[in-house]
N, C-alpha and C. Protein backbone atom coordinates (compact mmCIF):
# COMPACT_ATOMS: atom_id res chain seq x y z
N UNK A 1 103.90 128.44 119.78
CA UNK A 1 105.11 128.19 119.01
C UNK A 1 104.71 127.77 117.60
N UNK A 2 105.40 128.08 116.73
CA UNK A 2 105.22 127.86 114.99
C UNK A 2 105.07 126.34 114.55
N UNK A 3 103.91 125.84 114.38
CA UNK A 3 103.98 124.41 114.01
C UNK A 3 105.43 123.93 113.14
N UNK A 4 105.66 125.04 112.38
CA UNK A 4 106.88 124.36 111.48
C UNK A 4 108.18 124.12 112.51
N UNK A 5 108.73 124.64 113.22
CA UNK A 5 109.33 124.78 113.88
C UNK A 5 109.56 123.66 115.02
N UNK A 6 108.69 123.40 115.37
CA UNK A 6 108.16 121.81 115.75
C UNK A 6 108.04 120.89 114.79
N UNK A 7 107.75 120.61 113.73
CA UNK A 7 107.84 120.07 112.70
C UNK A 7 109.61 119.55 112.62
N UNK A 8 110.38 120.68 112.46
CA UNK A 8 111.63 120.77 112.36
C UNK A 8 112.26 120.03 113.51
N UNK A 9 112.26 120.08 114.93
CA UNK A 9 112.62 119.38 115.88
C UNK A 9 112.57 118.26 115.58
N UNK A 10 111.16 117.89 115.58
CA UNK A 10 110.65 116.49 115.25
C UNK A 10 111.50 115.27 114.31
N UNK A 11 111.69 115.92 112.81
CA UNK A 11 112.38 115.47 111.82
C UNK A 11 114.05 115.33 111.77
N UNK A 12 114.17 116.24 112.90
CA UNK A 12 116.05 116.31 113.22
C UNK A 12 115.93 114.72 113.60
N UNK A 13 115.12 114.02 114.20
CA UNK A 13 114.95 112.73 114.79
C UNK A 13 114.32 111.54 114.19
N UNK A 14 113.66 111.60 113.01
CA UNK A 14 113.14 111.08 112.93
C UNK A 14 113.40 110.86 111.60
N UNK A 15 114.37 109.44 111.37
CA UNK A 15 115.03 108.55 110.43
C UNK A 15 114.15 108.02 109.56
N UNK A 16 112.61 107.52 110.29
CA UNK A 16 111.94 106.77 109.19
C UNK A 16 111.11 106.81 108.98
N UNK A 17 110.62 108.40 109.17
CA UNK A 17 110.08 109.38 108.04
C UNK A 17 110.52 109.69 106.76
N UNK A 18 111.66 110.07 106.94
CA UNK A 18 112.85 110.41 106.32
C UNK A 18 112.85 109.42 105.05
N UNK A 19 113.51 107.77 105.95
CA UNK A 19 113.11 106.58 104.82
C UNK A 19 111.90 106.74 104.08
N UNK A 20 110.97 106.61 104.59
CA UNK A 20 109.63 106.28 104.10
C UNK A 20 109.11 107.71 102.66
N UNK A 21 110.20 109.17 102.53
CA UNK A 21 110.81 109.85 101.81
C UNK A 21 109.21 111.00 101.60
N UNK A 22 108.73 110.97 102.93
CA UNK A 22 108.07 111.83 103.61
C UNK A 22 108.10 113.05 103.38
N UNK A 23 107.81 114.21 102.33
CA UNK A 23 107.73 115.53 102.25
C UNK A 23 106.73 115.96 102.59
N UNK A 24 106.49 116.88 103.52
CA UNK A 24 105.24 117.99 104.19
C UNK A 24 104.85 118.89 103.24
N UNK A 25 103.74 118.54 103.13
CA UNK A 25 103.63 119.90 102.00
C UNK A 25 102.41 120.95 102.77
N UNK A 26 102.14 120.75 104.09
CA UNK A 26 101.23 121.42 104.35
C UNK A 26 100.71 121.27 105.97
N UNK A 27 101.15 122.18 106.69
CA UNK A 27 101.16 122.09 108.20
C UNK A 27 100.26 123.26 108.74
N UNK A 28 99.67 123.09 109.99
CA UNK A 28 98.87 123.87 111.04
C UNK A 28 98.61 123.67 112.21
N UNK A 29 98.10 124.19 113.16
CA UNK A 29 98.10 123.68 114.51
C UNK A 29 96.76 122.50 114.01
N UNK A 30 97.43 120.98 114.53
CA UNK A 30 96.39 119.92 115.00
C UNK A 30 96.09 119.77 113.04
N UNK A 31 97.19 120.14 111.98
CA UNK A 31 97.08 119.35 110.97
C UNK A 31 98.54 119.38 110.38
N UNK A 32 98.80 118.10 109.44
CA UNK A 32 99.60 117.99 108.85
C UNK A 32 99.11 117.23 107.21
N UNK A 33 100.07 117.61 106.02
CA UNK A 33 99.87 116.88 105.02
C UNK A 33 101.16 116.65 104.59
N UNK A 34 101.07 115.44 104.29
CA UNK A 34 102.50 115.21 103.48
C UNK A 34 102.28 114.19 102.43
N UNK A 35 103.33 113.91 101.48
CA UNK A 35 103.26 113.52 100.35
C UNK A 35 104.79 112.24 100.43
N UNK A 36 104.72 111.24 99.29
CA UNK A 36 105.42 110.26 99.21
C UNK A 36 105.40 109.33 98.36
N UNK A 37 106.45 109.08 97.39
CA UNK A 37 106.29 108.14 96.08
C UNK A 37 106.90 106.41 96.79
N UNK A 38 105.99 105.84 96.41
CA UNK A 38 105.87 104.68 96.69
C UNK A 38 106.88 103.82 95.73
N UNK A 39 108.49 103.04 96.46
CA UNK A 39 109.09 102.72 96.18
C UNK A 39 109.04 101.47 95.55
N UNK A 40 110.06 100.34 94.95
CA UNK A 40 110.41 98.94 95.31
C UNK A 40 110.05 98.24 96.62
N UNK A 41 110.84 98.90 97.30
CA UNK A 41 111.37 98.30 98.67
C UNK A 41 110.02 98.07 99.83
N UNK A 42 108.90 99.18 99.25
CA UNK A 42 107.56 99.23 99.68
C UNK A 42 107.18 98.57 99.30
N UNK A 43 106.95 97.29 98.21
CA UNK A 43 105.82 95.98 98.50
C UNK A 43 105.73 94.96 99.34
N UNK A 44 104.79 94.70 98.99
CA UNK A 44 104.63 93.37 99.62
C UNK A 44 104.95 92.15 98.72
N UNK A 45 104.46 90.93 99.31
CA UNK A 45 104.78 89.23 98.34
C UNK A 45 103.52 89.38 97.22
N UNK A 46 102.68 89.91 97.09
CA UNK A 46 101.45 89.64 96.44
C UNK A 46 101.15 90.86 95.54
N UNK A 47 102.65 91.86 95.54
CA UNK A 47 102.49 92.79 94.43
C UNK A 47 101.48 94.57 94.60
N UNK A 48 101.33 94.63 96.01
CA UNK A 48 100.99 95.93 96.45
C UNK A 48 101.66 96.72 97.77
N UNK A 49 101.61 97.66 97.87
CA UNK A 49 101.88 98.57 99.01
C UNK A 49 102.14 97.96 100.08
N UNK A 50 102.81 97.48 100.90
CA UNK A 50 102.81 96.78 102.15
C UNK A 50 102.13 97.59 102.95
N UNK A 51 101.00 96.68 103.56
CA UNK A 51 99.98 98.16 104.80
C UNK A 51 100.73 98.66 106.05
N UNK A 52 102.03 97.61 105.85
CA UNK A 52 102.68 98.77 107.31
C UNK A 52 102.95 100.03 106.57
N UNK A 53 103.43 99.80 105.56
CA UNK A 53 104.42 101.44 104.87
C UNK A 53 102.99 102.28 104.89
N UNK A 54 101.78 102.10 104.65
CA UNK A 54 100.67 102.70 104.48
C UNK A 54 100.42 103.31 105.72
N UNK A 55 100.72 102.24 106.60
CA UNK A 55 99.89 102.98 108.24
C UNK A 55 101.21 103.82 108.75
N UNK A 56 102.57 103.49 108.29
CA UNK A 56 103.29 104.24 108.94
C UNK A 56 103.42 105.82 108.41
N UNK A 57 103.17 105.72 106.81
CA UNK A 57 102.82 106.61 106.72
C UNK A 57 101.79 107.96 107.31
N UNK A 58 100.66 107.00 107.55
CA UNK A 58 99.36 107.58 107.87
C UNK A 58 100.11 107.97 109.57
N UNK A 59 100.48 107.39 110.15
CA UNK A 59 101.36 107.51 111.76
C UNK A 59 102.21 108.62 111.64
N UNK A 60 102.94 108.83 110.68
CA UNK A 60 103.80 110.18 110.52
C UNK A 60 102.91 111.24 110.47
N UNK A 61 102.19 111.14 109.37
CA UNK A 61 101.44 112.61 109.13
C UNK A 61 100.27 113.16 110.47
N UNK A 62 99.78 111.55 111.38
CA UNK A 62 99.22 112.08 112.48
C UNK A 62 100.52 112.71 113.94
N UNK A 63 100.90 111.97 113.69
CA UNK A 63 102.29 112.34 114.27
C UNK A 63 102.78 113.85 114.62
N UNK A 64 103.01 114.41 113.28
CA UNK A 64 102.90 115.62 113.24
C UNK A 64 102.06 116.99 113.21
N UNK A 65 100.52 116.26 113.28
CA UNK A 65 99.82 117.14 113.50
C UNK A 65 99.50 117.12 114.72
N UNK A 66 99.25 115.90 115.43
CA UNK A 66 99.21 115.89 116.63
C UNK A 66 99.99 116.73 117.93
N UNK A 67 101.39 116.88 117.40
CA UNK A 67 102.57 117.32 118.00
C UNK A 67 103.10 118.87 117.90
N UNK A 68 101.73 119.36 117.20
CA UNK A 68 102.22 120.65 116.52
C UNK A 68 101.07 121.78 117.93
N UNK A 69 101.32 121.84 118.45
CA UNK A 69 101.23 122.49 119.89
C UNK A 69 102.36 122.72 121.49
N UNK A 70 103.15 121.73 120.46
CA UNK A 70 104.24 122.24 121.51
C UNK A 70 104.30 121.36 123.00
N UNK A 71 103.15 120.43 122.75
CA UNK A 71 103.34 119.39 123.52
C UNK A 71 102.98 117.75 123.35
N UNK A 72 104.34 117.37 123.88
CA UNK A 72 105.05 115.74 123.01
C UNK A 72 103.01 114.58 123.47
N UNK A 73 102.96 114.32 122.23
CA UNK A 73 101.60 113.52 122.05
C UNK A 73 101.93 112.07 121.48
N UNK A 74 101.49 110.97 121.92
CA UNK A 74 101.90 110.08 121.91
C UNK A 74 100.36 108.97 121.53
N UNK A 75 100.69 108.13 120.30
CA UNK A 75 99.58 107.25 120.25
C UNK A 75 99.04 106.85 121.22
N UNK A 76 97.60 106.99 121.26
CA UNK A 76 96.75 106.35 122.75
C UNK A 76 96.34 104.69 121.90
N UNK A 77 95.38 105.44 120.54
CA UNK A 77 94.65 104.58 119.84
C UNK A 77 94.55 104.70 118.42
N UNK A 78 94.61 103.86 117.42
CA UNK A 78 94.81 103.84 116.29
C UNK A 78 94.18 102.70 115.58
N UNK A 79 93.72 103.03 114.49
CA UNK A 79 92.82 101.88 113.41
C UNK A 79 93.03 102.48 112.09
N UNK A 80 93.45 101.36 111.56
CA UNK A 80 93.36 101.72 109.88
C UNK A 80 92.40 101.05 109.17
N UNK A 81 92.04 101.35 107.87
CA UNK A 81 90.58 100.57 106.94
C UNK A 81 91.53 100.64 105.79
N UNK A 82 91.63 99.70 105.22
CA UNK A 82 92.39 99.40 103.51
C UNK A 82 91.43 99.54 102.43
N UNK A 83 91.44 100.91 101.77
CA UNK A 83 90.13 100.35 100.33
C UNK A 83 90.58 100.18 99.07
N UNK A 84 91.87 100.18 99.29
CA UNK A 84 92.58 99.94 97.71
C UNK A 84 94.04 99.80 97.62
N UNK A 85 94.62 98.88 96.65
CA UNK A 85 95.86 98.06 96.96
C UNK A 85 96.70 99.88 96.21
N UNK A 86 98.09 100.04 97.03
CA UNK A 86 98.72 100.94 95.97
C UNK A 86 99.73 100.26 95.68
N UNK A 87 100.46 100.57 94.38
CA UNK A 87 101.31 99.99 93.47
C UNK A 87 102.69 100.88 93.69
N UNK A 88 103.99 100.86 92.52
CA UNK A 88 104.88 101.31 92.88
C UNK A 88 104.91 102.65 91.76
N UNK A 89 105.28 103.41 92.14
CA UNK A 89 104.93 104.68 91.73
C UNK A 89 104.25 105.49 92.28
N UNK A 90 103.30 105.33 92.33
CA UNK A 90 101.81 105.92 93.28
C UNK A 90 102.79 107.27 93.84
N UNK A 91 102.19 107.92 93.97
CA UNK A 91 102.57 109.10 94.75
C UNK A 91 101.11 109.55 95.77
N UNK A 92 101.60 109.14 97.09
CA UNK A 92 100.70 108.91 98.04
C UNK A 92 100.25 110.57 98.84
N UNK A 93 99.00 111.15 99.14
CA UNK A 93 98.97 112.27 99.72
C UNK A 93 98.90 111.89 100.64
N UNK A 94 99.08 112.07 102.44
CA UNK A 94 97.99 111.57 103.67
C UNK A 94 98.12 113.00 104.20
N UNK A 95 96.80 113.10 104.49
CA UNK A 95 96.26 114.17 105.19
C UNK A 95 95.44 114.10 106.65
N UNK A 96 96.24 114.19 107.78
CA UNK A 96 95.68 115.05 108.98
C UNK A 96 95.12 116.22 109.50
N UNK A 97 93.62 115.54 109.60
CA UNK A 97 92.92 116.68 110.40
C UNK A 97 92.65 116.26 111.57
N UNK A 98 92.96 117.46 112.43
CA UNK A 98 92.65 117.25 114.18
C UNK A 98 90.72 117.30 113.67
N UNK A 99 90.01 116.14 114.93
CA UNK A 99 88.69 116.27 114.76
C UNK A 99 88.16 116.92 116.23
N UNK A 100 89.18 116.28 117.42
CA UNK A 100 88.61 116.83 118.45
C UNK A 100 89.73 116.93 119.35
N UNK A 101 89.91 118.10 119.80
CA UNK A 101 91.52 118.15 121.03
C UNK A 101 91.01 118.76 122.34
N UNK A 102 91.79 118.22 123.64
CA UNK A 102 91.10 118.84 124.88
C UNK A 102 92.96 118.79 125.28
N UNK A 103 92.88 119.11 127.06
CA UNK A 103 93.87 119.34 127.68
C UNK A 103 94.81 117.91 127.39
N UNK A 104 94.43 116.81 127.41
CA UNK A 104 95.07 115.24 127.73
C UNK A 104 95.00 114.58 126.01
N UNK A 105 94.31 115.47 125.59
CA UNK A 105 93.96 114.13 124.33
C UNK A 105 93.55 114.76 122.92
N UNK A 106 93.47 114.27 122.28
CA UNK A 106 93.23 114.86 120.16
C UNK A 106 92.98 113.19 119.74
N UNK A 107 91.54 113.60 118.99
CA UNK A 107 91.37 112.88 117.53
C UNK A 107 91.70 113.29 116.07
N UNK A 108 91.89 112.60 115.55
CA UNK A 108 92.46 112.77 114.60
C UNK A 108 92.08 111.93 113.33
N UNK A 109 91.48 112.45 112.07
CA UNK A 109 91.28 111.91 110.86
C UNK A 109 92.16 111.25 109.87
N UNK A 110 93.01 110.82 109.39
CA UNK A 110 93.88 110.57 108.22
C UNK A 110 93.49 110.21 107.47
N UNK A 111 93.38 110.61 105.99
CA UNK A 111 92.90 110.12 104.73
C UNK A 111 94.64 109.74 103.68
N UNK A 112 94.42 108.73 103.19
CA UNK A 112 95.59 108.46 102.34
C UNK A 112 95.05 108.50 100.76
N UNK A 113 95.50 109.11 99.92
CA UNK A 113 95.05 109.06 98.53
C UNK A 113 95.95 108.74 97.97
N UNK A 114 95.77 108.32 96.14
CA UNK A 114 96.91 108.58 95.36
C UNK A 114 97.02 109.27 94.39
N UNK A 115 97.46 109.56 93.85
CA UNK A 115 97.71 110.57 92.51
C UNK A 115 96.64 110.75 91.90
N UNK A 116 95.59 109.83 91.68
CA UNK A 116 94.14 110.06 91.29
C UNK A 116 92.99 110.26 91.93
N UNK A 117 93.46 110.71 93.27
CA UNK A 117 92.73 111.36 94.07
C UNK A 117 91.70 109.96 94.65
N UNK A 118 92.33 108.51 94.62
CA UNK A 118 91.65 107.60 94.85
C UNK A 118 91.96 107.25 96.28
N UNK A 119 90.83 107.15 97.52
CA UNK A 119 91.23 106.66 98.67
C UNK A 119 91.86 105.23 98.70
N UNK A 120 93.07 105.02 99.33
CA UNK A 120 93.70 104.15 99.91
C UNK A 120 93.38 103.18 101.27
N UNK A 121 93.05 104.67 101.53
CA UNK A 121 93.08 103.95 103.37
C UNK A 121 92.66 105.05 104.40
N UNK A 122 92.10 104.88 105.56
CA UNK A 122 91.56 105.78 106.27
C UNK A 122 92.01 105.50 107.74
N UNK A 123 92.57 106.26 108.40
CA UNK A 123 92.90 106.15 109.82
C UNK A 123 92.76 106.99 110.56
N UNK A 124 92.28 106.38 111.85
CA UNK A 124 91.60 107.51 113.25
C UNK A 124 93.21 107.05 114.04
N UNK A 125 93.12 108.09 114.63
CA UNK A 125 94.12 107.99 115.55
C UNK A 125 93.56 108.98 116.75
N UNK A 126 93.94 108.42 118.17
CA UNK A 126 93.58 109.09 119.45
C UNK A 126 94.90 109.80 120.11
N UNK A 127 95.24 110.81 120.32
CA UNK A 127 96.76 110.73 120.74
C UNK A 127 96.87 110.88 122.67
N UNK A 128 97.61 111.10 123.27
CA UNK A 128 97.47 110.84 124.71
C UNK A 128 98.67 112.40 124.89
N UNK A 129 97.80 113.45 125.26
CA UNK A 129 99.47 114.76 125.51
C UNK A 129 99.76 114.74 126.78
N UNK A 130 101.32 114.53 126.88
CA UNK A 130 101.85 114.27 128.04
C UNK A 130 101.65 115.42 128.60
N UNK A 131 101.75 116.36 128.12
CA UNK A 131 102.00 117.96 128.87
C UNK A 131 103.69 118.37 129.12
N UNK A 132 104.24 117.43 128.20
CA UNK A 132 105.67 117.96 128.53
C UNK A 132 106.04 118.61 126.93
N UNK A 133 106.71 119.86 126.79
CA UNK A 133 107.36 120.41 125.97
C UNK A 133 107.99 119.86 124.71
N UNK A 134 107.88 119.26 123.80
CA UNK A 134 108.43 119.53 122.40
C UNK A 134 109.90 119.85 122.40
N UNK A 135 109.75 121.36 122.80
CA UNK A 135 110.98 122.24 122.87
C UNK A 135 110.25 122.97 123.74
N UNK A 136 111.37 123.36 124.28
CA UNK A 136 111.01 124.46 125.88
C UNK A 136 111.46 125.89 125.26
N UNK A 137 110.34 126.47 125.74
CA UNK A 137 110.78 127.89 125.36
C UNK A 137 111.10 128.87 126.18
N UNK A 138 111.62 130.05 125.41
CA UNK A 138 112.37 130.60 126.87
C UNK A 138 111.12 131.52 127.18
């Protein structure tokens, strides 16, 4: 089935992606990239990026690469590394690459940059595939 297409299911549902103002600019089986300008409402008390908006970000874009096979994949395991505060403006890339996928399971790379091509943040994610359908096809 067409990663985008799954992509599309996905996002009919999914509100805070949406918030977080999440555009895909670049999908495949077991990858996703998407893009996102870093708001107000995204800091923190101390004047940078709040690292949830960072990891949730980085969670969407694995999210969707993970899920782009047509069967529903679900965080097993996840770690993020912080190497640099982002500010408001920033226009954030995160990019998913599948590193290793079998019948039950996918690793997964996430790199977060910003507009200057400066790393942010780096996240592995493990996903767990149920083996149940996405969307069922006929």
């Amino acid at each position: 089935m067409e990663p985008q297409k799954l992509l599309n299911a996905m996002l009919d549902h999914d509100k805070f992606s949406e918030w977080l103002g999440l555009e895909v600019i670049g999908l495949d089986a077991g990858y996703a990239k998407v893009q996102a300008t870093i708001r107000p409402e995204m800091m923190n008390g101390v004047g940078s990026v709040h690292g949830g908006v960072t990891f949730a970000m980085a969670d969407s874009a694995f999210a969707f690469a993970c899920n782009s096979y047509n069967n529903i994949s679900v965080a097993l395991d996840v770690h993020i590394s912080f190497t640099k505060a982002g500010k408001i403006g920033d226009v954030f890339t995160i990019e998913a690459k599948e590193v290793h996928s079998s019948k039950r399971t996918g690793i997964y790379d996430i790199k977060v940059t910003n507009q200057n091509n400066e790393l942010i943040a780096l996240f592995k994610g493990t996903c767990f595939r149920t083996g149940k359908p996405l969307i069922e096809e006929n």
